[in-house]
N, C-alpha and C. Protein backbone atom coordinates (compact mmCIF):
# COMPACT_ATOMS: atom_id res chain seq x y z
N UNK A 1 18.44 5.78 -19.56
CA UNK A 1 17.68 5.44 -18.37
C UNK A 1 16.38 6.25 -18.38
N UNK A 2 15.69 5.54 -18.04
CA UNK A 2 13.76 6.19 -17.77
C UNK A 2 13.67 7.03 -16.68
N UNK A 3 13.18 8.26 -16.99
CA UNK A 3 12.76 8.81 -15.77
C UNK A 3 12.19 8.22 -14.53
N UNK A 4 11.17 7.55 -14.70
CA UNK A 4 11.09 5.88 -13.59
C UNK A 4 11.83 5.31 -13.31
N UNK A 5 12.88 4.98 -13.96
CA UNK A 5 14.27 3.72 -13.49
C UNK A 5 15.06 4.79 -12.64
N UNK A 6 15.75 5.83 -12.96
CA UNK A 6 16.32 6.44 -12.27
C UNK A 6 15.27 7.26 -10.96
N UNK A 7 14.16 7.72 -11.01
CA UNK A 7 13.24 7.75 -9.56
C UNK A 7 13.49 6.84 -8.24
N UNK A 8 13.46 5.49 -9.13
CA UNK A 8 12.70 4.49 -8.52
C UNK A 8 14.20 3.37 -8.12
N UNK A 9 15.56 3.69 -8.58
CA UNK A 9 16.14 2.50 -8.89
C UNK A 9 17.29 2.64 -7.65
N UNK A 10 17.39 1.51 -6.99
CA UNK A 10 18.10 1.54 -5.87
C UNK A 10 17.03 1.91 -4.97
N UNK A 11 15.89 2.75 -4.58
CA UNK A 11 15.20 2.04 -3.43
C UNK A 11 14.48 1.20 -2.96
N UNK A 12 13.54 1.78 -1.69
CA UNK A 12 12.82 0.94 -0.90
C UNK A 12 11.62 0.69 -1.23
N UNK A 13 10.88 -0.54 -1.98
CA UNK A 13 9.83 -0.38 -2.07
C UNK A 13 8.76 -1.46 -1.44
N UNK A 14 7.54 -1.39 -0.37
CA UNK A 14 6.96 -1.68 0.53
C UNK A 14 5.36 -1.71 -0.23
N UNK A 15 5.31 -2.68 -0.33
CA UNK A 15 3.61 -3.05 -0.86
C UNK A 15 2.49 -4.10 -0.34
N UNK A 16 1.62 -3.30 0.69
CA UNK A 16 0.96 -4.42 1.47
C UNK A 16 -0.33 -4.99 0.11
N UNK A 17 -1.03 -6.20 0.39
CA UNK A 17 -1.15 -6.84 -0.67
C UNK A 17 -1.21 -7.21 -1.52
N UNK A 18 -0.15 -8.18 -1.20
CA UNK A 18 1.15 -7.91 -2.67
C UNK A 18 1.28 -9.70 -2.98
N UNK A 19 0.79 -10.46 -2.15
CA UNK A 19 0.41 -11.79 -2.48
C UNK A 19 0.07 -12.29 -3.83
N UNK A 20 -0.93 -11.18 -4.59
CA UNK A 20 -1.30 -11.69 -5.62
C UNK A 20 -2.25 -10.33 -6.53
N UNK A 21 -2.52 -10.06 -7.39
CA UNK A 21 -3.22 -9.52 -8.21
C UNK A 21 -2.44 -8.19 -8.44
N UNK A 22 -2.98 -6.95 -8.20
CA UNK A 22 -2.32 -5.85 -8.69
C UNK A 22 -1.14 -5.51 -7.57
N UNK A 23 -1.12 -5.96 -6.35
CA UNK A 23 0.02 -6.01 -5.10
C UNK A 23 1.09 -6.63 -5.63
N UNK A 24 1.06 -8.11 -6.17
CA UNK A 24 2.24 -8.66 -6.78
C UNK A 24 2.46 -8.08 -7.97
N UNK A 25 1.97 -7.70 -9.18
CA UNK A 25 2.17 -6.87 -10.45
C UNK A 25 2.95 -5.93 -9.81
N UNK A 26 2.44 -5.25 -8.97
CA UNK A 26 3.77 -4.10 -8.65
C UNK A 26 4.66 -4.51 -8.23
N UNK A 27 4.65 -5.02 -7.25
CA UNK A 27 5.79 -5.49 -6.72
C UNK A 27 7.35 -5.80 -7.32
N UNK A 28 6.56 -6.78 -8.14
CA UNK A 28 7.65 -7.57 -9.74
C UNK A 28 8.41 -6.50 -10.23
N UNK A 29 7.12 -5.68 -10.73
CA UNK A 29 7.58 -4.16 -11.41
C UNK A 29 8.40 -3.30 -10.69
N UNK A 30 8.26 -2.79 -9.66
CA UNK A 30 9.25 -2.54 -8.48
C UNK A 30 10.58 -3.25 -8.80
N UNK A 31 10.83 -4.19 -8.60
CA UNK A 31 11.88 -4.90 -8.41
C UNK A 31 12.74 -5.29 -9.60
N UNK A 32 11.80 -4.50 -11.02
CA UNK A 32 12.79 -4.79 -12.46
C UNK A 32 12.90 -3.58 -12.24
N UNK A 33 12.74 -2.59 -11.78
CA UNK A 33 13.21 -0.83 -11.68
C UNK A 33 14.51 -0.79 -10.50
N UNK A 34 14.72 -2.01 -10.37
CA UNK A 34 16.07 -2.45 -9.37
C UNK A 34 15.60 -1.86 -7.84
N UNK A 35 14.33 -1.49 -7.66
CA UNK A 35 14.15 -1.99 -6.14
C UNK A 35 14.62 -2.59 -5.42
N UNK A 36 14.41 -2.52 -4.00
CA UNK A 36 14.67 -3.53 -2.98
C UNK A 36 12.92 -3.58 -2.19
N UNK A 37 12.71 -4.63 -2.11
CA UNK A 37 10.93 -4.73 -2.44
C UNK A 37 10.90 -5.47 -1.20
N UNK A 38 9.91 -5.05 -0.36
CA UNK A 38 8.92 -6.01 1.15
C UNK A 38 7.69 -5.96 0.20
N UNK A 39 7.61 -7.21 0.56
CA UNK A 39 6.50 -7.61 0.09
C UNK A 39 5.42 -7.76 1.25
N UNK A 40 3.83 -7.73 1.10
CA UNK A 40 3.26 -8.16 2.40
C UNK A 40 2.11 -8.31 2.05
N UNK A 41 1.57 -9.54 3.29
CA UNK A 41 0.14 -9.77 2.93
C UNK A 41 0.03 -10.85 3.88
N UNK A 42 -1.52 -10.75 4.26
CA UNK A 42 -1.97 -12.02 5.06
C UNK A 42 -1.47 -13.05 4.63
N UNK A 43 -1.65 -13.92 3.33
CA UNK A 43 -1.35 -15.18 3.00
C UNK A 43 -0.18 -14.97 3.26
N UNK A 44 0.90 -15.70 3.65
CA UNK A 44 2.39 -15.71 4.05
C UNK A 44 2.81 -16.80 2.71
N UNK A 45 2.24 -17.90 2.69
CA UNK A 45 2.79 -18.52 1.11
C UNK A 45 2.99 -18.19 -0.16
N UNK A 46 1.99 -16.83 0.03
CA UNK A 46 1.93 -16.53 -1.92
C UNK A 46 3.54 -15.38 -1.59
N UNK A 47 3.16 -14.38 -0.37
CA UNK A 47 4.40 -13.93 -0.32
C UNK A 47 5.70 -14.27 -0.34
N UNK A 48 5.93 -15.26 0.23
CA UNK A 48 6.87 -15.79 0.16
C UNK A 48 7.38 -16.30 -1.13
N UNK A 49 6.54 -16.79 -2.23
CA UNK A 49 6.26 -17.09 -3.35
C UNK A 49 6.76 -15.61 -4.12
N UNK A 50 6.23 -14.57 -3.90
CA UNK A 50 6.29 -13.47 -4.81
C UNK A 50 7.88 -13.17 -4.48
N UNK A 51 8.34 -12.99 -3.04
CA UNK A 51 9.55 -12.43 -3.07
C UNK A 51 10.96 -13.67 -3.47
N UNK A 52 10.77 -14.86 -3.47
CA UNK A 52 11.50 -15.94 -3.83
C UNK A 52 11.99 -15.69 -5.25
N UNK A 53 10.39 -15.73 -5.97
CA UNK A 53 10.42 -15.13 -7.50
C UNK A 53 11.32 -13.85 -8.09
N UNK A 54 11.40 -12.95 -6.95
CA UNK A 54 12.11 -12.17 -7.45
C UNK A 54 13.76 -12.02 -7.22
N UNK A 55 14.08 -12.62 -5.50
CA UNK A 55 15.13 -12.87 -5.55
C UNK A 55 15.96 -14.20 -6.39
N UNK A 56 15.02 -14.86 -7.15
CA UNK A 56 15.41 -15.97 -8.33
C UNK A 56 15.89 -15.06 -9.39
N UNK A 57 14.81 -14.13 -9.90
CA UNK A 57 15.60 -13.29 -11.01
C UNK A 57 16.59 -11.90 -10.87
N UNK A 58 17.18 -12.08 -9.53
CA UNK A 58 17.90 -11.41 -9.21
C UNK A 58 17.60 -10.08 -8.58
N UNK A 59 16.68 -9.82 -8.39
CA UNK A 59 16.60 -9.01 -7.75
C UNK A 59 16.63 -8.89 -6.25
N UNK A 60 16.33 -7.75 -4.96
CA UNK A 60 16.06 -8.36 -3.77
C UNK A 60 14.53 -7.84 -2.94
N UNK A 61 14.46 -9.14 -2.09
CA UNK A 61 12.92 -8.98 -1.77
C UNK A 61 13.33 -9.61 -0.73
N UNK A 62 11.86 -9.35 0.58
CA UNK A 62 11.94 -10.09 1.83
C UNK A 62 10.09 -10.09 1.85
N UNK A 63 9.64 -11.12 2.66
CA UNK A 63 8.04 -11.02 2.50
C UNK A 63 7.88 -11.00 4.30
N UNK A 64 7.10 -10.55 4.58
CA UNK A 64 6.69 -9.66 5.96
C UNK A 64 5.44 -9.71 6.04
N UNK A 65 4.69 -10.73 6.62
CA UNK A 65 3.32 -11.05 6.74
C UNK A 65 2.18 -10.00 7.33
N UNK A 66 1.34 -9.34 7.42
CA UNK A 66 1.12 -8.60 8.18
C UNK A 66 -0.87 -8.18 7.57
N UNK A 67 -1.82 -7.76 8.71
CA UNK A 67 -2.77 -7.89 8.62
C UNK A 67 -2.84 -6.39 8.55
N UNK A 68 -2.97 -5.97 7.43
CA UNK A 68 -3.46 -4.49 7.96
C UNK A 68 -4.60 -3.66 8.42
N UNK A 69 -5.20 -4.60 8.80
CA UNK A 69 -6.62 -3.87 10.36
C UNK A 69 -5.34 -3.58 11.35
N UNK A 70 -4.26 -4.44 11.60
CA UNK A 70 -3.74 -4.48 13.10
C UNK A 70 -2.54 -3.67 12.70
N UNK A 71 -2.78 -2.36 13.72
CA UNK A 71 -2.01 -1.35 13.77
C UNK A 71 -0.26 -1.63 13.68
N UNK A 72 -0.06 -2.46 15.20
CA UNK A 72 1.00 -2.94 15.23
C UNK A 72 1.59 -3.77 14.33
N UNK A 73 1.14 -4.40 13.63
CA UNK A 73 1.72 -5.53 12.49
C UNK A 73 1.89 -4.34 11.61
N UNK A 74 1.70 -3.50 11.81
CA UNK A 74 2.24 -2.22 10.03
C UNK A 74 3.59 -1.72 10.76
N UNK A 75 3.43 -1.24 12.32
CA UNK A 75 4.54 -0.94 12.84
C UNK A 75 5.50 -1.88 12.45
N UNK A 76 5.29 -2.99 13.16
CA UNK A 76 6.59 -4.22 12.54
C UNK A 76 6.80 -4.04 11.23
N UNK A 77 6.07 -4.04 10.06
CA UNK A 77 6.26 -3.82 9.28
C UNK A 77 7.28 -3.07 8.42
N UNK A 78 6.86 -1.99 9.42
CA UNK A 78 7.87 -0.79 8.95
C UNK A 78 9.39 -0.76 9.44
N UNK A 79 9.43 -1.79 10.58
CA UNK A 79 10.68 -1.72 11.20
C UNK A 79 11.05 -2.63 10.35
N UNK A 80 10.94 -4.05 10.08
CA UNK A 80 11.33 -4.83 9.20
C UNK A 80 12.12 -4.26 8.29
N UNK A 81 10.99 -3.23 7.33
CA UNK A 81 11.68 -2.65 6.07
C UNK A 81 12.85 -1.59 6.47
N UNK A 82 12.64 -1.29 7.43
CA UNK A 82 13.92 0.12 7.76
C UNK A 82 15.11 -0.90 7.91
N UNK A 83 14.84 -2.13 8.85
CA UNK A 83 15.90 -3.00 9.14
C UNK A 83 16.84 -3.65 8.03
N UNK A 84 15.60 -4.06 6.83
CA UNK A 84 16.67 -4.43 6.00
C UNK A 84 16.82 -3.81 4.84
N UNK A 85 16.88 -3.25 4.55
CA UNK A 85 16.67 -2.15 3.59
C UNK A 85 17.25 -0.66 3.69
N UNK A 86 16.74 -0.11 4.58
CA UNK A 86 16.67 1.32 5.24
C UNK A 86 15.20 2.12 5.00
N UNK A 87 15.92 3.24 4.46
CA UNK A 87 14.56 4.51 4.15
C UNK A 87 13.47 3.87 2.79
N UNK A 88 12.13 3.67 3.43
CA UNK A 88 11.36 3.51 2.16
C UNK A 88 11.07 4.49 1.18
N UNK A 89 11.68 4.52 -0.27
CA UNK A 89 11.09 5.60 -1.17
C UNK A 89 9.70 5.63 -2.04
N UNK A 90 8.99 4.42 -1.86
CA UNK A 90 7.67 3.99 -2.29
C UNK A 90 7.05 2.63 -1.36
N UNK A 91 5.62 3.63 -1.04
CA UNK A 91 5.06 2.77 -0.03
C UNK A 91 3.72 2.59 -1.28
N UNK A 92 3.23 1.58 -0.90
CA UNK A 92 1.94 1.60 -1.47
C UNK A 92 0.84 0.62 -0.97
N UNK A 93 -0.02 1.28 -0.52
CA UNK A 93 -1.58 0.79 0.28
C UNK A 93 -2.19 0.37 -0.43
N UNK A 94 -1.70 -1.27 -0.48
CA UNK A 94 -2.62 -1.67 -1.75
C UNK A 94 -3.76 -2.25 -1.11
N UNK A 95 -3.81 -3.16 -0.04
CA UNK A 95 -4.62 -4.56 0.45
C UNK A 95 -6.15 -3.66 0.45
N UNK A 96 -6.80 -4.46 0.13
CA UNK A 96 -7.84 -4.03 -0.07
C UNK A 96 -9.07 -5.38 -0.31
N UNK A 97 -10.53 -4.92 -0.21
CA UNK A 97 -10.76 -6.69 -0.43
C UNK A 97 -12.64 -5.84 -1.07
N UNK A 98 -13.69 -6.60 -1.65
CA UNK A 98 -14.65 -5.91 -2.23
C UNK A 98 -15.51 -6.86 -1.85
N UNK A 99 -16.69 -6.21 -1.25
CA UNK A 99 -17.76 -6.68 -0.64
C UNK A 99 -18.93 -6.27 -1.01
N UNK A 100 -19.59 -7.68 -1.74
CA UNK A 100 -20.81 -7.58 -2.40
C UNK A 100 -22.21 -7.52 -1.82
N UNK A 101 -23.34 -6.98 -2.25
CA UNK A 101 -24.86 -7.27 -1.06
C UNK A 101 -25.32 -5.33 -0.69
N UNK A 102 -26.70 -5.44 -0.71
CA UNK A 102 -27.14 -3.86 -0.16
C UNK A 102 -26.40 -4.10 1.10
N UNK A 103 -26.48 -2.97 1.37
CA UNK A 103 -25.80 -2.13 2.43
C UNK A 103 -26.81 -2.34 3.71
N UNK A 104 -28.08 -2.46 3.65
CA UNK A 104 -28.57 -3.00 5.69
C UNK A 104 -28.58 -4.95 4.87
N UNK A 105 -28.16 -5.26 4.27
CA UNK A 105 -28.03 -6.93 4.41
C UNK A 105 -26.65 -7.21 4.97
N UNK A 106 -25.36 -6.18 4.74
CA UNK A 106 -24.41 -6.99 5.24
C UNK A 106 -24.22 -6.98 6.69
N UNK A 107 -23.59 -7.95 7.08
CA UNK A 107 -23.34 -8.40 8.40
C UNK A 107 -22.38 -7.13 9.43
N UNK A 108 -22.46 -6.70 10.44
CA UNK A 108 -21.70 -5.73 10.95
C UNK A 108 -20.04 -6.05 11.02
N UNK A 109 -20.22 -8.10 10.80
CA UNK A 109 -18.43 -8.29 10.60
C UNK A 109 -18.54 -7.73 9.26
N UNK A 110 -19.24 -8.12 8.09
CA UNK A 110 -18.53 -7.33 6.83
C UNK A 110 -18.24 -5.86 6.82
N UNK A 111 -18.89 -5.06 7.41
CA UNK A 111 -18.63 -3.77 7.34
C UNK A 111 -17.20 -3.92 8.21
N UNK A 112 -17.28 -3.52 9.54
CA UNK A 112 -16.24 -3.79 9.76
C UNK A 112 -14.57 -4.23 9.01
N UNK A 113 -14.71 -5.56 8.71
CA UNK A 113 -13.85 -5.64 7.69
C UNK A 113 -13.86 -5.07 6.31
N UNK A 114 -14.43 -4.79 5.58
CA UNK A 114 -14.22 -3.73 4.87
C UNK A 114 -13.50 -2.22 4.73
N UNK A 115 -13.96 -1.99 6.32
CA UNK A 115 -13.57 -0.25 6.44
C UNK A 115 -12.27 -0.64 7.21
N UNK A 116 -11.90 -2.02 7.89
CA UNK A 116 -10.77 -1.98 8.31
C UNK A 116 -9.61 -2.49 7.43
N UNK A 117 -9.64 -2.92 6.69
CA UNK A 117 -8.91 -3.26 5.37
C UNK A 117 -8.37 -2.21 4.34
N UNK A 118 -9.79 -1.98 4.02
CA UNK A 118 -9.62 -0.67 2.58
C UNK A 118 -9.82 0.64 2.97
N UNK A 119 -10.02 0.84 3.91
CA UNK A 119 -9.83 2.39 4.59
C UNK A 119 -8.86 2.48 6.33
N UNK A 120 -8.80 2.03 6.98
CA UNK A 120 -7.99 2.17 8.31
C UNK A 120 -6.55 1.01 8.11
N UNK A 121 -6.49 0.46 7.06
CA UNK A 121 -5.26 -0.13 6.60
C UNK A 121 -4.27 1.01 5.70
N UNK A 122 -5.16 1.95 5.13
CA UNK A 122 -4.84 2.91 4.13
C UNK A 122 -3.79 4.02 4.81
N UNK A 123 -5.01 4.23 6.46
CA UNK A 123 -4.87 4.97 7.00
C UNK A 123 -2.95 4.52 8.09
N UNK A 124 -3.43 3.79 8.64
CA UNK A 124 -2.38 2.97 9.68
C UNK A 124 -1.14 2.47 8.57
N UNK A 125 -1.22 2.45 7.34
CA UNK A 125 0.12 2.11 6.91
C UNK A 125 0.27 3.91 6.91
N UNK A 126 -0.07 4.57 6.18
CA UNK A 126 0.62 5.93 6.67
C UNK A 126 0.84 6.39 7.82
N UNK A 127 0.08 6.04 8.95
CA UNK A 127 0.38 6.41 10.55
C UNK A 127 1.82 5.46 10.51
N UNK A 128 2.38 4.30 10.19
CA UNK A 128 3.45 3.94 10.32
C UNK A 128 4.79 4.15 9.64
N UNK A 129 4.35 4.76 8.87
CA UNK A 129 5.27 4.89 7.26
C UNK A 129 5.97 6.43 7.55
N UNK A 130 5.02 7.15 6.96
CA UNK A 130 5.21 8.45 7.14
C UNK A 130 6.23 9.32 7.68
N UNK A 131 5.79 9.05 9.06
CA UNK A 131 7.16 9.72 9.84
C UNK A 131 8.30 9.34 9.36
N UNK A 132 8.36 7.77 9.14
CA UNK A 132 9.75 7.96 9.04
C UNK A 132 10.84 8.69 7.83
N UNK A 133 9.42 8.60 6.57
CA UNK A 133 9.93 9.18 5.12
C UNK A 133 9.67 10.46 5.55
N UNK A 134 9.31 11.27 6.41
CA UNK A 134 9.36 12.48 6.59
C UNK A 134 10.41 12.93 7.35
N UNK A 135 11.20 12.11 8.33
CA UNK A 135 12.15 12.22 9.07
C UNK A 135 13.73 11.80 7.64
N UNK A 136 13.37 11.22 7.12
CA UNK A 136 14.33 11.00 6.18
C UNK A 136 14.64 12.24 5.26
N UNK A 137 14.00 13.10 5.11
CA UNK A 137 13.80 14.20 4.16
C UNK A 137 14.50 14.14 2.67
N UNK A 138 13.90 13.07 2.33
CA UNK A 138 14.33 12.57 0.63
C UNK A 138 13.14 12.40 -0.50
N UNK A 139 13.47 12.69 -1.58
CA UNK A 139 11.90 12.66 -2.15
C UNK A 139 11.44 10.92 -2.15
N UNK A 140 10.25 10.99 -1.54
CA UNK A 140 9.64 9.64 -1.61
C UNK A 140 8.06 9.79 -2.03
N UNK A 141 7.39 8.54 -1.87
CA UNK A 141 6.36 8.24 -2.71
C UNK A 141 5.36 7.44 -1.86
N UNK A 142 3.86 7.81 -2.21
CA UNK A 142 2.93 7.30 -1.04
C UNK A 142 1.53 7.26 -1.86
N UNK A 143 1.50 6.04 -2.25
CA UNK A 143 0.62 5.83 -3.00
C UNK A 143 -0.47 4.78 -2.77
N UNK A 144 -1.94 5.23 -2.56
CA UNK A 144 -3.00 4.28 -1.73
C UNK A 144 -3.81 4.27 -3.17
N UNK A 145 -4.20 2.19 -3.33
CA UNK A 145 -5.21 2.34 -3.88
C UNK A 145 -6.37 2.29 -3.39
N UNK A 146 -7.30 3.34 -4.55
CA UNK A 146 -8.51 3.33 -4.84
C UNK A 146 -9.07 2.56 -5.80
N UNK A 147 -9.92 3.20 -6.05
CA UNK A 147 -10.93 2.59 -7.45
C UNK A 147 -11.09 3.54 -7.92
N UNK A 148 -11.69 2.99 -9.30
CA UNK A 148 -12.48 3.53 -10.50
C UNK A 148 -14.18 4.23 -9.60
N UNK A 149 -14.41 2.95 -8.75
CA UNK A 149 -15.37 3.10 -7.51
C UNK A 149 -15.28 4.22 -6.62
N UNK A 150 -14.47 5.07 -6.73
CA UNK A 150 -13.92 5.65 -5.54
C UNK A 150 -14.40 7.16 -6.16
N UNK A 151 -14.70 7.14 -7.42
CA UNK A 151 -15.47 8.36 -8.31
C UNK A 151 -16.86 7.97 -8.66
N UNK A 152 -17.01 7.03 -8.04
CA UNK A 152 -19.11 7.17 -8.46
C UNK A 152 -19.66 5.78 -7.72
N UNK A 153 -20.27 5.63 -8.37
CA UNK A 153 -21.41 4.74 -7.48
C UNK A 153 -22.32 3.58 -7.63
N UNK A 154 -22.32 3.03 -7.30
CA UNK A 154 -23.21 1.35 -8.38
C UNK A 154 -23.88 1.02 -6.93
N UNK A 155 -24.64 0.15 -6.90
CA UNK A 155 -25.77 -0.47 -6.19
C UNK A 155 -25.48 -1.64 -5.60
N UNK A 156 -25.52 -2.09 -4.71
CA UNK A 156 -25.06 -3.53 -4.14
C UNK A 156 -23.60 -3.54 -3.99
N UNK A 157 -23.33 -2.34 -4.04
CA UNK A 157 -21.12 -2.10 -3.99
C UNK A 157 -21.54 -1.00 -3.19
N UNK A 158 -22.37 -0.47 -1.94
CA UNK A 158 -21.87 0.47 -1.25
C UNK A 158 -20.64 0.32 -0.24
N UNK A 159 -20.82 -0.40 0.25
CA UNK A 159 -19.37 -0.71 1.41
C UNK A 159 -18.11 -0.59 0.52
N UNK A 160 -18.31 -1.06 -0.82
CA UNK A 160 -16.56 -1.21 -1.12
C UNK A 160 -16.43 0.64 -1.94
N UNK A 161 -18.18 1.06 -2.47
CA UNK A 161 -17.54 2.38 -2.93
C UNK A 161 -17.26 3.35 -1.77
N UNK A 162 -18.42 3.03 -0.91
CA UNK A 162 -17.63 4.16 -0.03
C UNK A 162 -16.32 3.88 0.49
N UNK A 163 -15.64 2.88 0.97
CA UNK A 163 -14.41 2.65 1.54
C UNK A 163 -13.28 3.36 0.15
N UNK A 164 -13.57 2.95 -0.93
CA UNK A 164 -12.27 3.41 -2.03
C UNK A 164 -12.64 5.22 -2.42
N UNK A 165 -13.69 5.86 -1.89
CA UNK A 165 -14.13 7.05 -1.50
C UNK A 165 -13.19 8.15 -0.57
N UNK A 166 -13.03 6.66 0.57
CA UNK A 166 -12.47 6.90 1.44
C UNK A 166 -11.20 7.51 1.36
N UNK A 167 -10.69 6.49 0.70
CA UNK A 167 -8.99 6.48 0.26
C UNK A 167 -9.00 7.46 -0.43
N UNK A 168 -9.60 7.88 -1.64
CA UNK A 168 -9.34 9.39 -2.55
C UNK A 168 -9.45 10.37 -1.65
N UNK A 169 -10.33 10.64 -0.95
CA UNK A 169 -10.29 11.36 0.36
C UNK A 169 -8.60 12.18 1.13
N UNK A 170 -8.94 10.72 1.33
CA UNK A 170 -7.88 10.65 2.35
C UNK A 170 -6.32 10.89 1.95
N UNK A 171 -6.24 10.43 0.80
CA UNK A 171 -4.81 10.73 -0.04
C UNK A 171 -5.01 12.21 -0.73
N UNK A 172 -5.75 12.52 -0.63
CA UNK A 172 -6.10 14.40 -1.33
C UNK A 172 -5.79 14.78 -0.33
N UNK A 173 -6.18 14.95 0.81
CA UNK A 173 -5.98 15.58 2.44
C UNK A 173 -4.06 15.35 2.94
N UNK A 174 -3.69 14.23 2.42
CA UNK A 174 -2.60 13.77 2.56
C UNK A 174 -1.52 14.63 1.96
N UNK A 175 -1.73 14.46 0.76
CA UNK A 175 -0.91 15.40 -0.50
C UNK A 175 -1.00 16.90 -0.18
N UNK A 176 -2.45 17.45 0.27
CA UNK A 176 -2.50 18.96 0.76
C UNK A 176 -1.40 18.90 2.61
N UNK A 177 -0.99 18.12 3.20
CA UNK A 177 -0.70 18.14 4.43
C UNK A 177 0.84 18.10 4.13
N UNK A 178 1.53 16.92 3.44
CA UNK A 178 2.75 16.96 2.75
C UNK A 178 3.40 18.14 2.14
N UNK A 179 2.33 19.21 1.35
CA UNK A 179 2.98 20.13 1.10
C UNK A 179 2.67 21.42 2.03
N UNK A 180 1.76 21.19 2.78
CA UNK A 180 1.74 22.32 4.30
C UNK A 180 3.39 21.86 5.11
N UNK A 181 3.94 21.19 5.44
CA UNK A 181 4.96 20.71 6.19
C UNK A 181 6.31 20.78 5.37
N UNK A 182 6.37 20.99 4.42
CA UNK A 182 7.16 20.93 3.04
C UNK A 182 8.12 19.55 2.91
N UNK A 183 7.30 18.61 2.95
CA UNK A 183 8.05 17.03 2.65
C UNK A 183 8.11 16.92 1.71
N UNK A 184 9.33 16.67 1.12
CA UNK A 184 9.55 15.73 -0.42
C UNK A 184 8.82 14.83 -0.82
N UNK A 185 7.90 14.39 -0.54
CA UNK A 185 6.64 13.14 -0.45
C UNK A 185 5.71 13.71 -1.41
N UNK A 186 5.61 12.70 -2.09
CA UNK A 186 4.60 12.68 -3.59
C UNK A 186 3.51 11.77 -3.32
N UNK A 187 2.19 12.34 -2.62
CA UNK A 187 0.71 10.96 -2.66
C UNK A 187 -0.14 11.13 -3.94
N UNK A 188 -0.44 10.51 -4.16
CA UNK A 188 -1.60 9.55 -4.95
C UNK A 188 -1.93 8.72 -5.06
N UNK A 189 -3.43 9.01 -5.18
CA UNK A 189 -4.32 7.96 -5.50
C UNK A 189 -4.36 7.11 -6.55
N UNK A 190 -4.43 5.88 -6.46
CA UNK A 190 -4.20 5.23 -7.70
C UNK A 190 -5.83 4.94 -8.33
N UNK A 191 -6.34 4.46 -9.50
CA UNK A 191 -7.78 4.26 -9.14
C UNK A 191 -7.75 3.27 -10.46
N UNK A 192 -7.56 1.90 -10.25
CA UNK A 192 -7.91 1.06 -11.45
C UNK A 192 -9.22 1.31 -11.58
């Protein structure tokens, strides 16, 4: 057995956009490490799609729609996964979305959505998550992506570098707070 298979095998694993691209890649992956996988994401069809797929190849999955700007839909979220599942041992902040154009051309909805997606989605799935893997006191896992973006800087990508800025940030501050409190909780940043 892999040091990963045995980490990872038999729990909870919770991945908001997970519909499609690197959200569903994990997910899958999750769920051949014998996970029990929530899947989530605005589109409700592809989810449903991703977790079908996996309970076809035997594994188990449930898909849990949820917008992560909206606070409360992560709460549900999280109850969902406690409900069927139990304690999550890997969360991961994936949803995220990249917004092209200088920075005084975009529209105040793009900013907005941007920083509420890829940074206060980052944020609010750990405001929902957290406690409870901290109340569980088991080693678990809390992992937000970033970018490659999230270490430097390109032109006409300010909104999406600063937002994946954000997240390295914010998961460094995280990881220093986890071990001020002494939680079994392992964060990182991921940064394709």
């Amino acid at each position: 057995m892999t040091k990963t298979r045995e980490a990872f095998e038999g729990g909870v694993a919770v991945i908001t956009g997970s519909g499609s691209g690197i959200g569903e890649g994990t997910a899958r992956h999750a769920a051949s490490l014998g996970m029990k996988v929530v899947v989530s994401d605005v589109a409700e069809d592809r989810i449903a799609r991703v977790a079908a797929d996996i309970n076809k190849d035997g594994g188990k999955a449930i898909a849990v729609p949820a917008d992560v700007r909206d606070a409360k839909a992560l709460d549900r979220l999280a109850d969902a996964a406690e409900k069927a599942f139990g304690d999550v041992r890997l969360l991961i902040n994936n949803a995220g979305i990249e917004t092209l154009g200088y920075s005084w051309e975009l529209s105040a909805e793009a900013w907005e959505k941007i920083i509420g997606i890829n940074i206060n989605g980052v944020v609010q799935g750990v405001r929902a998550f957290a406690p409870r893997m901290i109340a569980a006191n088991k080693p678990a896992y809390i992992a937000n992506v970033s970018s490659v973006g999230g270490v430097g800087q390109m032109p006409a990508q300010g909104a999406y570098v600063m937002s994946k800025h954000a997240v390295l940030s914010f998961s460094e501050c995280l990881s220093l707070e986890m071990q001020a409190v002494g939680a079994p909780i392992h964060v990182a940043a991921i940064l394709p």
